[in-house]
C-alpha atoms as a PDB file:
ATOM      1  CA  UNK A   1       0.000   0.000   0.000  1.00  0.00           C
ATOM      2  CA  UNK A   2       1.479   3.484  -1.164  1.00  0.00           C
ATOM      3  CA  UNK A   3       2.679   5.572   1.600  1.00  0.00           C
ATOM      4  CA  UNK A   4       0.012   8.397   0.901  1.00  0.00           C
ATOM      5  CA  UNK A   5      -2.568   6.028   0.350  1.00  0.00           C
ATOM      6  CA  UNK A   6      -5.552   5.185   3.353  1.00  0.00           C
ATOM      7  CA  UNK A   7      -6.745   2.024   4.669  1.00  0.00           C
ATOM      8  CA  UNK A   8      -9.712   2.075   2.684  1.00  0.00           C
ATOM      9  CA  UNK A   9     -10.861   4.504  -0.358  1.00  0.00           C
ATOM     10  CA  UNK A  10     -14.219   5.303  -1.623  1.00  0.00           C
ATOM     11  CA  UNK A  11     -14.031   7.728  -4.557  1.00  0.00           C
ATOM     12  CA  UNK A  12     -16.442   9.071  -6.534  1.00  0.00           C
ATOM     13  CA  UNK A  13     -18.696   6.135  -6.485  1.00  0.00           C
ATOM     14  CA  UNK A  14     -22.119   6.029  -7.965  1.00  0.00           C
ATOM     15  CA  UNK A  15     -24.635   3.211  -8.163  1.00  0.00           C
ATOM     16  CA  UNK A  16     -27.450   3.439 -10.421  1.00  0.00           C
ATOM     17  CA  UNK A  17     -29.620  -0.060 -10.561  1.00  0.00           C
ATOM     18  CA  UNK A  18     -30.953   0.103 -14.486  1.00  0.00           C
ATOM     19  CA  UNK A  19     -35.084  -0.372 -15.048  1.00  0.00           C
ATOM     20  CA  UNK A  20     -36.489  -2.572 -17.671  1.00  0.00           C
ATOM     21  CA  UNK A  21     -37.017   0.276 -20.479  1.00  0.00           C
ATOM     22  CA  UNK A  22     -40.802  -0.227 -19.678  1.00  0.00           C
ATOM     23  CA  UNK A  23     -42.300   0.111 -16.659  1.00  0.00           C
ATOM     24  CA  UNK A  24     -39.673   0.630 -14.527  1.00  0.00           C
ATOM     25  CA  UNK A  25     -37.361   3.697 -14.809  1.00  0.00           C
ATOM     26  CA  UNK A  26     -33.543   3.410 -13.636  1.00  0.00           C
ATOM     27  CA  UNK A  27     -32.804   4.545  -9.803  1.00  0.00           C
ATOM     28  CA  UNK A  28     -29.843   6.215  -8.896  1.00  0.00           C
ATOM     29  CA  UNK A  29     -29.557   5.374  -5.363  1.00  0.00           C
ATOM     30  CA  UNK A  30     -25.589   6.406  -4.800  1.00  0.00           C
ATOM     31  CA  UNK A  31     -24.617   9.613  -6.418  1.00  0.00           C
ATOM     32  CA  UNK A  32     -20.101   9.859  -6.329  1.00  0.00           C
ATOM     33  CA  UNK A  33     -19.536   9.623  -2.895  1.00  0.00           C
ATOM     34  CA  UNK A  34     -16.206   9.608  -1.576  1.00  0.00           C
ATOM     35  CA  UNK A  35     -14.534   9.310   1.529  1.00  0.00           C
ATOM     36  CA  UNK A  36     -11.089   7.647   3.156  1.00  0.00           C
ATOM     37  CA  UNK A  37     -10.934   5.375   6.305  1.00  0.00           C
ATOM     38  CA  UNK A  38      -8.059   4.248   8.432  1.00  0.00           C
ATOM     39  CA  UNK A  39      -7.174   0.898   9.709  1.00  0.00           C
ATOM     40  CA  UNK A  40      -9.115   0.138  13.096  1.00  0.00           C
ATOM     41  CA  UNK A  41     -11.515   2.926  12.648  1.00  0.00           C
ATOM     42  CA  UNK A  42     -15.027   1.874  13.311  1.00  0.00           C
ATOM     43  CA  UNK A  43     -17.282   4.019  11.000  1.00  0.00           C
ATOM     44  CA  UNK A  44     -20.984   3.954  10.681  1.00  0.00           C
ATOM     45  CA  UNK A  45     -23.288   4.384   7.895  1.00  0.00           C
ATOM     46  CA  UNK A  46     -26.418   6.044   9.067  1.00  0.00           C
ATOM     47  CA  UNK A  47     -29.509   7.113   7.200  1.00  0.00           C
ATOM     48  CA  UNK A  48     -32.576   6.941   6.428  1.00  0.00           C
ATOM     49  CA  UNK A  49     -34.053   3.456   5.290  1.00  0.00           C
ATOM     50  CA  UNK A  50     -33.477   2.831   1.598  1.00  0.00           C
ATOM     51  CA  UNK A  51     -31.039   5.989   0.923  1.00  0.00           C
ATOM     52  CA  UNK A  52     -28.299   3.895  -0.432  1.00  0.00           C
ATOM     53  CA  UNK A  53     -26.381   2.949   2.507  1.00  0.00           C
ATOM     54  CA  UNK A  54     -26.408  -0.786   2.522  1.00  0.00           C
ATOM     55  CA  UNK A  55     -25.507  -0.516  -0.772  1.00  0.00           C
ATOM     56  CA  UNK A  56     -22.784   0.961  -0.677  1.00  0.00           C
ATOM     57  CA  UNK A  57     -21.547  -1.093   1.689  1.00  0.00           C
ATOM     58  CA  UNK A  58     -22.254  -3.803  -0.180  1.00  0.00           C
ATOM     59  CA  UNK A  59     -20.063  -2.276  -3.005  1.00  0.00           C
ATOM     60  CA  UNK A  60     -17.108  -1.836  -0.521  1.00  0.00           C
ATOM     61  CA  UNK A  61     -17.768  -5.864  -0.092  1.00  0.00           C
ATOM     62  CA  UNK A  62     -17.276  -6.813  -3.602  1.00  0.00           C
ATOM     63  CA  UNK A  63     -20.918  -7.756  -3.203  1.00  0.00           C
ATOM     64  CA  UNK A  64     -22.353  -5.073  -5.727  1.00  0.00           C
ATOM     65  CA  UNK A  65     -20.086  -3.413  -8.734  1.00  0.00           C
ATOM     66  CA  UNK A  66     -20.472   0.466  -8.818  1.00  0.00           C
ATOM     67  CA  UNK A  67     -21.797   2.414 -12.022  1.00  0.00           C
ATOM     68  CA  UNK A  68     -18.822   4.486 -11.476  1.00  0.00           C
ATOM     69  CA  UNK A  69     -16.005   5.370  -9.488  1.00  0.00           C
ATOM     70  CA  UNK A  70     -13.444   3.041  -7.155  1.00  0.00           C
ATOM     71  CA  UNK A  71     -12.683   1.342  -4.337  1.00  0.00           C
ATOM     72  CA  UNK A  72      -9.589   0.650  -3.238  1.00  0.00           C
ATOM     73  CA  UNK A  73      -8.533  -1.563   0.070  1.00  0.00           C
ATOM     74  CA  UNK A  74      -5.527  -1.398   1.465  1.00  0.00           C
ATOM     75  CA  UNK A  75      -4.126  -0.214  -1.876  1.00  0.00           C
ATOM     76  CA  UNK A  76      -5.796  -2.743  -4.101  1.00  0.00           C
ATOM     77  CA  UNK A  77      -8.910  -2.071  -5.688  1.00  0.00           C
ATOM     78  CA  UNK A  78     -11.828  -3.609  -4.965  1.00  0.00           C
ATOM     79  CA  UNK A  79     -13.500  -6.033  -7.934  1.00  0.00           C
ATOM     80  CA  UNK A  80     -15.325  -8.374  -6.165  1.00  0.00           C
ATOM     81  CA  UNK A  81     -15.779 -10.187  -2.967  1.00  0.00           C
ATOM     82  CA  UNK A  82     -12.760 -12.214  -0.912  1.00  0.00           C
ATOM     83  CA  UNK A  83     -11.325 -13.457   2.733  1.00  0.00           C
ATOM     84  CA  UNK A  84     -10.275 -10.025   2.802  1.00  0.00           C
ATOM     85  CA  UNK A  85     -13.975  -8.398   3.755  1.00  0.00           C
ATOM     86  CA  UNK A  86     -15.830 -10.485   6.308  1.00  0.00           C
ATOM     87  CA  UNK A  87     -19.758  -9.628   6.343  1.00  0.00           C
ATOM     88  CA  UNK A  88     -22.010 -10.026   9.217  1.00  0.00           C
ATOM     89  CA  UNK A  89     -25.871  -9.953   8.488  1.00  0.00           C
ATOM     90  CA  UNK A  90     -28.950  -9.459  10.330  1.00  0.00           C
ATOM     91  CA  UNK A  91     -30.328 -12.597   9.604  1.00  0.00           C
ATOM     92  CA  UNK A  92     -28.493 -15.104  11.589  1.00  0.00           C
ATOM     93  CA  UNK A  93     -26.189 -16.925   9.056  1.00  0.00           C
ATOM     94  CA  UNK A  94     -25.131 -20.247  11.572  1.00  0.00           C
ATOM     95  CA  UNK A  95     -25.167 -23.621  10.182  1.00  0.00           C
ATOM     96  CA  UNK A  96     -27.731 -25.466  12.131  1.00  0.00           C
ATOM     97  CA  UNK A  97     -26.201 -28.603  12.009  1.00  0.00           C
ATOM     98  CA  UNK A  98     -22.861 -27.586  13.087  1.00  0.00           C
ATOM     99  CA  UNK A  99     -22.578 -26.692  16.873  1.00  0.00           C
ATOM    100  CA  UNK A 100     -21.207 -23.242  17.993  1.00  0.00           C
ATOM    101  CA  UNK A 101     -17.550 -24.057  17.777  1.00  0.00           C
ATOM    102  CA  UNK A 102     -18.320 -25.807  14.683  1.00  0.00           C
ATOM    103  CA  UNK A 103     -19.224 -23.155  12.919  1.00  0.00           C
ATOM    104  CA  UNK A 104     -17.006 -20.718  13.991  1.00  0.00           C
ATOM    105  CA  UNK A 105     -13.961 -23.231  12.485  1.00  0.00           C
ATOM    106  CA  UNK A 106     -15.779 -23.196   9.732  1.00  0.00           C
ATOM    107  CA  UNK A 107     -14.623 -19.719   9.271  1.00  0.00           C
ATOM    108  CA  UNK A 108     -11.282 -20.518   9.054  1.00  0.00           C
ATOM    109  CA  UNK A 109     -11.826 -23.379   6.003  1.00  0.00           C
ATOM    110  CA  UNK A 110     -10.665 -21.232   3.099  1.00  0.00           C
ATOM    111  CA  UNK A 111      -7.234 -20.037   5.126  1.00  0.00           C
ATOM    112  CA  UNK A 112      -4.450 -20.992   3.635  1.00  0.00           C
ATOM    113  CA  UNK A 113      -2.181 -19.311   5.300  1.00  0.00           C
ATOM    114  CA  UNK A 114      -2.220 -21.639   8.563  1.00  0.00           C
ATOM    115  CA  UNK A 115      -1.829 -25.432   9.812  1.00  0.00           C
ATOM    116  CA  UNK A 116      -5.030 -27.432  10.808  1.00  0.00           C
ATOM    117  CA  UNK A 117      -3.797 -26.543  14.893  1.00  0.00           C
ATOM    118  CA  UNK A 118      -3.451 -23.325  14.156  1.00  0.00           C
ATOM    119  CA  UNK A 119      -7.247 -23.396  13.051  1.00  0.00           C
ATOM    120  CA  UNK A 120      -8.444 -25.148  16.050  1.00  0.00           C
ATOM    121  CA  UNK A 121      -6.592 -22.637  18.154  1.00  0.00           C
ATOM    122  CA  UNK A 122      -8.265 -19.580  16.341  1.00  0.00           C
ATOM    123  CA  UNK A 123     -12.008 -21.242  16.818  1.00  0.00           C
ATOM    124  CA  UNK A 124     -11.256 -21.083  19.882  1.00  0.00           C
ATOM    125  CA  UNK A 125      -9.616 -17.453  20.577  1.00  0.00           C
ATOM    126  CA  UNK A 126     -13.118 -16.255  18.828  1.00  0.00           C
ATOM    127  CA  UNK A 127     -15.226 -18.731  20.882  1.00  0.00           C
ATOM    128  CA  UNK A 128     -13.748 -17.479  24.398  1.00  0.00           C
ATOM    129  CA  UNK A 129     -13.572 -13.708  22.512  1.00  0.00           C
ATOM    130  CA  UNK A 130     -17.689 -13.236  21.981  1.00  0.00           C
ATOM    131  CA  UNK A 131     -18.057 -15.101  25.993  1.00  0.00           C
ATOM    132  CA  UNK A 132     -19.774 -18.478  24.590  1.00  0.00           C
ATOM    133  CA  UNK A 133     -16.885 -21.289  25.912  1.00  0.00           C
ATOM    134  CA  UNK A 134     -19.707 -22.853  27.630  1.00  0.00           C
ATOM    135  CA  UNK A 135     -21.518 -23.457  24.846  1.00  0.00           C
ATOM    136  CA  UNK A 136     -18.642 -24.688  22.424  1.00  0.00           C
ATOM    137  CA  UNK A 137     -20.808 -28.334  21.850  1.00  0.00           C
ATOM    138  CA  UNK A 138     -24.203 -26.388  21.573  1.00  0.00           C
ATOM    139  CA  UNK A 139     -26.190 -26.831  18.197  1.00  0.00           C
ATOM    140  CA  UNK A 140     -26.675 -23.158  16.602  1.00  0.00           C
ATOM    141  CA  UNK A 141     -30.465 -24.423  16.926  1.00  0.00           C
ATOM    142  CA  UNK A 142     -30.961 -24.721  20.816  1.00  0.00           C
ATOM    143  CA  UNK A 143     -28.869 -20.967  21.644  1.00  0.00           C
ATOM    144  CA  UNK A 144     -30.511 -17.725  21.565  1.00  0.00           C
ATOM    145  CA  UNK A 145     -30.906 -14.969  18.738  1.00  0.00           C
ATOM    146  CA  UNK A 146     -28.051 -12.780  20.033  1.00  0.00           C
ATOM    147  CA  UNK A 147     -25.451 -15.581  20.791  1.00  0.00           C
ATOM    148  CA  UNK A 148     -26.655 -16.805  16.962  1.00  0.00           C
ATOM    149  CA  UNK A 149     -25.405 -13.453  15.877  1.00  0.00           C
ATOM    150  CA  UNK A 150     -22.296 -13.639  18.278  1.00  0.00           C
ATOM    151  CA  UNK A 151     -21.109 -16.923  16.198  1.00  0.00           C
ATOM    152  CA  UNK A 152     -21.414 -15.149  13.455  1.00  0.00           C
ATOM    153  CA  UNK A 153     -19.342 -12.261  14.147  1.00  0.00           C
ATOM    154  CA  UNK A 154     -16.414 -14.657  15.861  1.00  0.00           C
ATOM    155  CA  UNK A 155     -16.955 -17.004  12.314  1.00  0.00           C
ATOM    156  CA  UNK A 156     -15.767 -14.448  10.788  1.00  0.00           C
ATOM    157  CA  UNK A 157     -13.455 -12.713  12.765  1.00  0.00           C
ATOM    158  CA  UNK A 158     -11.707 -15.796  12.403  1.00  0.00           C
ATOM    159  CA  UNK A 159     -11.565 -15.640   8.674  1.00  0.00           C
ATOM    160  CA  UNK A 160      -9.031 -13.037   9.387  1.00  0.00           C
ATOM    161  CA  UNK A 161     -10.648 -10.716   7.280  1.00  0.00           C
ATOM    162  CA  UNK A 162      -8.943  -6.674   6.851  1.00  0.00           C
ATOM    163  CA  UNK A 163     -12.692  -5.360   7.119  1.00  0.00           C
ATOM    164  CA  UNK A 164     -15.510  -5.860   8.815  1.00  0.00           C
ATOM    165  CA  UNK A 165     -18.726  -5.322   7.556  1.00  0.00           C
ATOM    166  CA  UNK A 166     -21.944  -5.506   9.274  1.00  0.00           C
ATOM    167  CA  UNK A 167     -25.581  -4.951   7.630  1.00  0.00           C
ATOM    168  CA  UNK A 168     -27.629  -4.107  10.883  1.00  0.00           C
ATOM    169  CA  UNK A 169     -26.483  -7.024  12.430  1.00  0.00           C
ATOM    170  CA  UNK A 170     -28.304  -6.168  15.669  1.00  0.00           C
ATOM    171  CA  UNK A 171     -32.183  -5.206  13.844  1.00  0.00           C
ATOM    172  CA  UNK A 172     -33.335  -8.420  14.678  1.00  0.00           C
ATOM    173  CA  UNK A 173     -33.018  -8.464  18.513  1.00  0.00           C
ATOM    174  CA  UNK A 174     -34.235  -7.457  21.266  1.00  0.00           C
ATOM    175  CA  UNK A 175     -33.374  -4.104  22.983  1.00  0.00           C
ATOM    176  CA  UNK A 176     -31.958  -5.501  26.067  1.00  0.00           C
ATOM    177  CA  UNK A 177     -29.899  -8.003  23.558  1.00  0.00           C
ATOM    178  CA  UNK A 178     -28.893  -5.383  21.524  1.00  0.00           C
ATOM    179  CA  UNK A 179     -27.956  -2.791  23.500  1.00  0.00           C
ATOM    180  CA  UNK A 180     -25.912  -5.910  25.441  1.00  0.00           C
ATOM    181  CA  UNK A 181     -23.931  -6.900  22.422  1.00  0.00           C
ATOM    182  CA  UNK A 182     -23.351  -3.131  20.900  1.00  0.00           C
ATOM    183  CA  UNK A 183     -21.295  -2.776  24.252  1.00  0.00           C
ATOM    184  CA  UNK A 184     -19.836  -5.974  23.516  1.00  0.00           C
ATOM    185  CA  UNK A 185     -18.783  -5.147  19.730  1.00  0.00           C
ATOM    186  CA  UNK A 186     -16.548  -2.692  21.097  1.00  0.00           C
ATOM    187  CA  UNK A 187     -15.005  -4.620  23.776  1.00  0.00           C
ATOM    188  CA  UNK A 188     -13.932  -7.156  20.868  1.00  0.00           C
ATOM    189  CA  UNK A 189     -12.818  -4.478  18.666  1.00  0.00           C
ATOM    190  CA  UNK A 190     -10.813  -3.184  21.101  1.00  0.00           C
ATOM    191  CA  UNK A 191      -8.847  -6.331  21.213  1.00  0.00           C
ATOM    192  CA  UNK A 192      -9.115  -6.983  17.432  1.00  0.00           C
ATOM    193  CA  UNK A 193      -8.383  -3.364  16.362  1.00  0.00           C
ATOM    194  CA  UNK A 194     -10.309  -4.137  13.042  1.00  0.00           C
ATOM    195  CA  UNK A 195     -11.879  -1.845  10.562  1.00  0.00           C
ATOM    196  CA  UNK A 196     -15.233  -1.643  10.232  1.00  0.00           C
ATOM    197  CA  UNK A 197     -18.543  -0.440   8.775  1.00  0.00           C
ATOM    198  CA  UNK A 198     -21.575  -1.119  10.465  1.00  0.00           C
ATOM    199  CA  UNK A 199     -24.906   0.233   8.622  1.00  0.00           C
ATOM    200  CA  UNK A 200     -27.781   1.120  10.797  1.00  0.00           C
ATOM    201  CA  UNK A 201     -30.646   3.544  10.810  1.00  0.00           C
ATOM    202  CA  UNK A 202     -30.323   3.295  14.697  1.00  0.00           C
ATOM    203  CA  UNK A 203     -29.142   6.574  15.535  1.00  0.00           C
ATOM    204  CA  UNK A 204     -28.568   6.289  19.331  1.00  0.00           C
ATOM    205  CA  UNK A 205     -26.596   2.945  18.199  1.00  0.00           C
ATOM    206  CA  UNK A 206     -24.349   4.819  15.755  1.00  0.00           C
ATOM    207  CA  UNK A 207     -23.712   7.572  18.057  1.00  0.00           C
ATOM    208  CA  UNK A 208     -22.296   5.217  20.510  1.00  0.00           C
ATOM    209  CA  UNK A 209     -20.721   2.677  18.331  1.00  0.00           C
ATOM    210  CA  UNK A 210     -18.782   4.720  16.312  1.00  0.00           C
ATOM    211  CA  UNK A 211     -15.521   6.540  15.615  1.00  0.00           C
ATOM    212  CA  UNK A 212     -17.064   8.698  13.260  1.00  0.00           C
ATOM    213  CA  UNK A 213     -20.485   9.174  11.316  1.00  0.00           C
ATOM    214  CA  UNK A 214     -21.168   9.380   7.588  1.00  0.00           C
ATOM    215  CA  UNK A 215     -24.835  10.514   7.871  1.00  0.00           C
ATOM    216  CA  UNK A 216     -26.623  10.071   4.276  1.00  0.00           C
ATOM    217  CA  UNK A 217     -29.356  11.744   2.449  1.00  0.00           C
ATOM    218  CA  UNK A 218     -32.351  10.766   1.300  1.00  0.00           C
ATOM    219  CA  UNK A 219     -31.831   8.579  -1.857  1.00  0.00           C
ATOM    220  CA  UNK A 220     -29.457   9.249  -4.186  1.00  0.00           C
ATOM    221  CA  UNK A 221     -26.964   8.997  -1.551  1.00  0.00           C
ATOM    222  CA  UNK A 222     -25.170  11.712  -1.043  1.00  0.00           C
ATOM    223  CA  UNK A 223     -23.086  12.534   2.566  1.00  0.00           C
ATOM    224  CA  UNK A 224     -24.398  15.382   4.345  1.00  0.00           C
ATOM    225  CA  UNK A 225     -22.977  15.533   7.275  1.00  0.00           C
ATOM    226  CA  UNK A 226     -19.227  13.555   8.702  1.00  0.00           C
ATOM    227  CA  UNK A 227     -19.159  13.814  12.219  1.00  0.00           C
ATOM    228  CA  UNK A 228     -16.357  12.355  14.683  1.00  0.00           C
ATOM    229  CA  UNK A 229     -17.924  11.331  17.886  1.00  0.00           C
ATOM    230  CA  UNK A 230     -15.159  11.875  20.309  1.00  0.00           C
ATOM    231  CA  UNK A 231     -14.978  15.410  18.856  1.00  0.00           C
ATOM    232  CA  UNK A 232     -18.684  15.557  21.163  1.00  0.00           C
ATOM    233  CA  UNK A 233     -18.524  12.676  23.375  1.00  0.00           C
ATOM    234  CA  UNK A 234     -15.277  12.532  24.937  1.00  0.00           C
ATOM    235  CA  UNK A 235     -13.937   9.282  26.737  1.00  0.00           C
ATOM    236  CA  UNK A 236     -13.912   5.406  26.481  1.00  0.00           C
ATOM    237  CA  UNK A 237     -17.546   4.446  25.486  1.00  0.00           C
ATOM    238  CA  UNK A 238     -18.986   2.342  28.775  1.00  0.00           C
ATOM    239  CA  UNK A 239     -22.532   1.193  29.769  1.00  0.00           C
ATOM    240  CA  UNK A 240     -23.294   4.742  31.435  1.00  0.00           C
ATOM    241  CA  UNK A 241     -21.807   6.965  28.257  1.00  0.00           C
ATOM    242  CA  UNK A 242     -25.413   7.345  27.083  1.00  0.00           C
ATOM    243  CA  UNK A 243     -26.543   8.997  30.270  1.00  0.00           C
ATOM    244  CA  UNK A 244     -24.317  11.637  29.696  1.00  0.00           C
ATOM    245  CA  UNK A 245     -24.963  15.003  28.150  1.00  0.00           C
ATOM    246  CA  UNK A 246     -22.863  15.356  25.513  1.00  0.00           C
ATOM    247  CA  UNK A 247     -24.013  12.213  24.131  1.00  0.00           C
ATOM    248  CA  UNK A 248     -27.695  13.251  25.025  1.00  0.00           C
ATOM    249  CA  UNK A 249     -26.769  16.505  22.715  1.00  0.00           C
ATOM    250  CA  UNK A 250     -24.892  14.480  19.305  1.00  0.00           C
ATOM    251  CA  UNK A 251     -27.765  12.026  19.780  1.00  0.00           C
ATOM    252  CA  UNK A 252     -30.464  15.047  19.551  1.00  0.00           C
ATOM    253  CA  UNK A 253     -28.315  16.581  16.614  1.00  0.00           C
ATOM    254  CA  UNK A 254     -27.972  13.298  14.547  1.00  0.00           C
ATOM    255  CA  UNK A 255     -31.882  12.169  14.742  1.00  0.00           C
ATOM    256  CA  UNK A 256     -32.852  16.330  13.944  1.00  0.00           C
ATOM    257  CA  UNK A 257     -30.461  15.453  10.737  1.00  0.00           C
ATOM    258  CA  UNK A 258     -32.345  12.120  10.386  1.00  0.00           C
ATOM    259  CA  UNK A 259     -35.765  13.271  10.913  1.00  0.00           C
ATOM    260  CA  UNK A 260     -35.209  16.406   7.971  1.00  0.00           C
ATOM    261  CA  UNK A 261     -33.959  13.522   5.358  1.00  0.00           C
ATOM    262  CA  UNK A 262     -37.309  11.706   6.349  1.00  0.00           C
ATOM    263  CA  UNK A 263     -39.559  14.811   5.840  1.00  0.00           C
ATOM    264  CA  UNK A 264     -37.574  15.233   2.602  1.00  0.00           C
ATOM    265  CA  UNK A 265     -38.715  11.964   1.532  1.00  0.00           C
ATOM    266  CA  UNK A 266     -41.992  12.306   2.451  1.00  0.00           C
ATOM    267  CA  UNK A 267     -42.247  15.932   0.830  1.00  0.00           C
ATOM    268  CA  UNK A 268     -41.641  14.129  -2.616  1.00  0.00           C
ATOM    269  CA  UNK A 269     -44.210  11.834  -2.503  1.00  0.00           C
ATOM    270  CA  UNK A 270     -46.444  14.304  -0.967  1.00  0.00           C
ATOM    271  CA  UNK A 271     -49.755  14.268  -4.005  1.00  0.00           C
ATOM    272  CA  UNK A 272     -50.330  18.042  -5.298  1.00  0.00           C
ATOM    273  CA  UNK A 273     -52.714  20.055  -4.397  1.00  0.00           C
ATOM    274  CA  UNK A 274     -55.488  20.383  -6.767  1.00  0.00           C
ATOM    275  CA  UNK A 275     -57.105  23.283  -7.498  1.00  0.00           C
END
């Protein structure tokens, strides 16, 4: 990777999904967005639902191709998906007849860069990382949502993947199992020091997850606002940071910046008054 160059480039990328020359029109739902990230930054994609977001990140992922514009990761660019960019879902992507250390060795299948003990070893790091030792010889089947999605995050943490990138990974849960295992994502990435992206519309979950903010318009996708949280919320994130004021007053900002792209949205497809 060149000296000058960042972990992780996004330039000028568009993404327009083509209609049928019919009855559907083409939809430009990224419009050249750029922006740079650094290695162990955790950045989050918030917006409005359907602005583009998610698919972007799906871009970064190899996952979609852009209209225009590049990616580049760690200095390569980015043509499709690899080892290289783990993804975590919100559906819960466990094999059901595997138990939970199981399938968290499976992540470590296509490595070819270590022995068979060295992949036993790694399961296991992950296992004891995301707290579920105990439940090494449990079928995915007969654990809980939120430990479901903590297999998945150590399955592919041990991948060994440069990026991580996670689709709302926590939409399907609970509140008390969400906010449990957002506090938890950052414990692991504090030992993991791993890039990531996490998309979510959740804006008190981006304002404490995150490093900094790409806030997005209303589709096409466009950034309208970059914000870096400790700039506002000083301090190690812990269970009591969102008590505090300052994150009481970026939360406030980020939904009024949220809640402005939704009336925007709604505006458009507000019918005309007649007469």
């Amino acid at each position: 990777m060149a000296a000058d160059m960042p972990f992780l480039r996004v330039d000028r990328v568009s993404k327009t999904f083509e209609g049928d020359g019919r009855t559907h029109a083409p939809i430009k739902v990224i419009d050249a967005v750029s922006m740079d990230l650094q290695a162990g930054e955790f950045t989050v994609y918030l917006g409005p639902s359907g602005c583009g977001k998610t698919t972007l990140m799906r871009i970064v992922g190899g996952l979609e191709t852009a209209s225009s514009g590049t990616i580049h990761l760690a200095g390569d660019r980015v043509t499709g998906p690899d080892r290289r960019k783990g993804m975590v879902f919100q559906t819960y992507t466990s094999f059901p007849w595997l138990t939970v250390i199981e399938n968290i060795r499976f992540g470590t299948k296509y490595r070819d860069d270590i022995g068979a003990a060295e992949k036993v070893e790694i399961a296991r790091h992950y296992l004891d990382l995301v707290g579920l030792g105990e439940f090494a010889n449990f079928y995915v089947n007969r654990i809980s949502g939120g430990m479901r999605q903590r297999v998945a995050i150590a399955r592919t943490l041990a991948a060994g993947p440069d990026i991580l990138l996670m689709d709302e990974p926590f939409g399907a849960l609970d509140a008390q199992t969400r906010e449990f295992l957002q506090y938890q994502l950052l414990e692991i990435n504090r030992v993991e020091k791993k890039a990531v992206i996490f998309v979510t519309h959740d804006v008190e979950e981006a304002v404490f997850l995150a490093d900094r903010i790409f806030m997005f318009s209303a589709r096409p996708a466009t950034i309208i606002e970059e914000i870096r949280v400790a700039d506002h919320v000083p301090g190690e994130r812990t269970m009591t940071t969102k008590e505090t004021e300052a994150f009481f007053l970026l939360r406030n900002h980020v939904r009024d910046l949220m809640r402005a792209e939704a009336k925007r949205v709604e505006d458009a497809f507000e019918p005309a008054e007649s007469g």
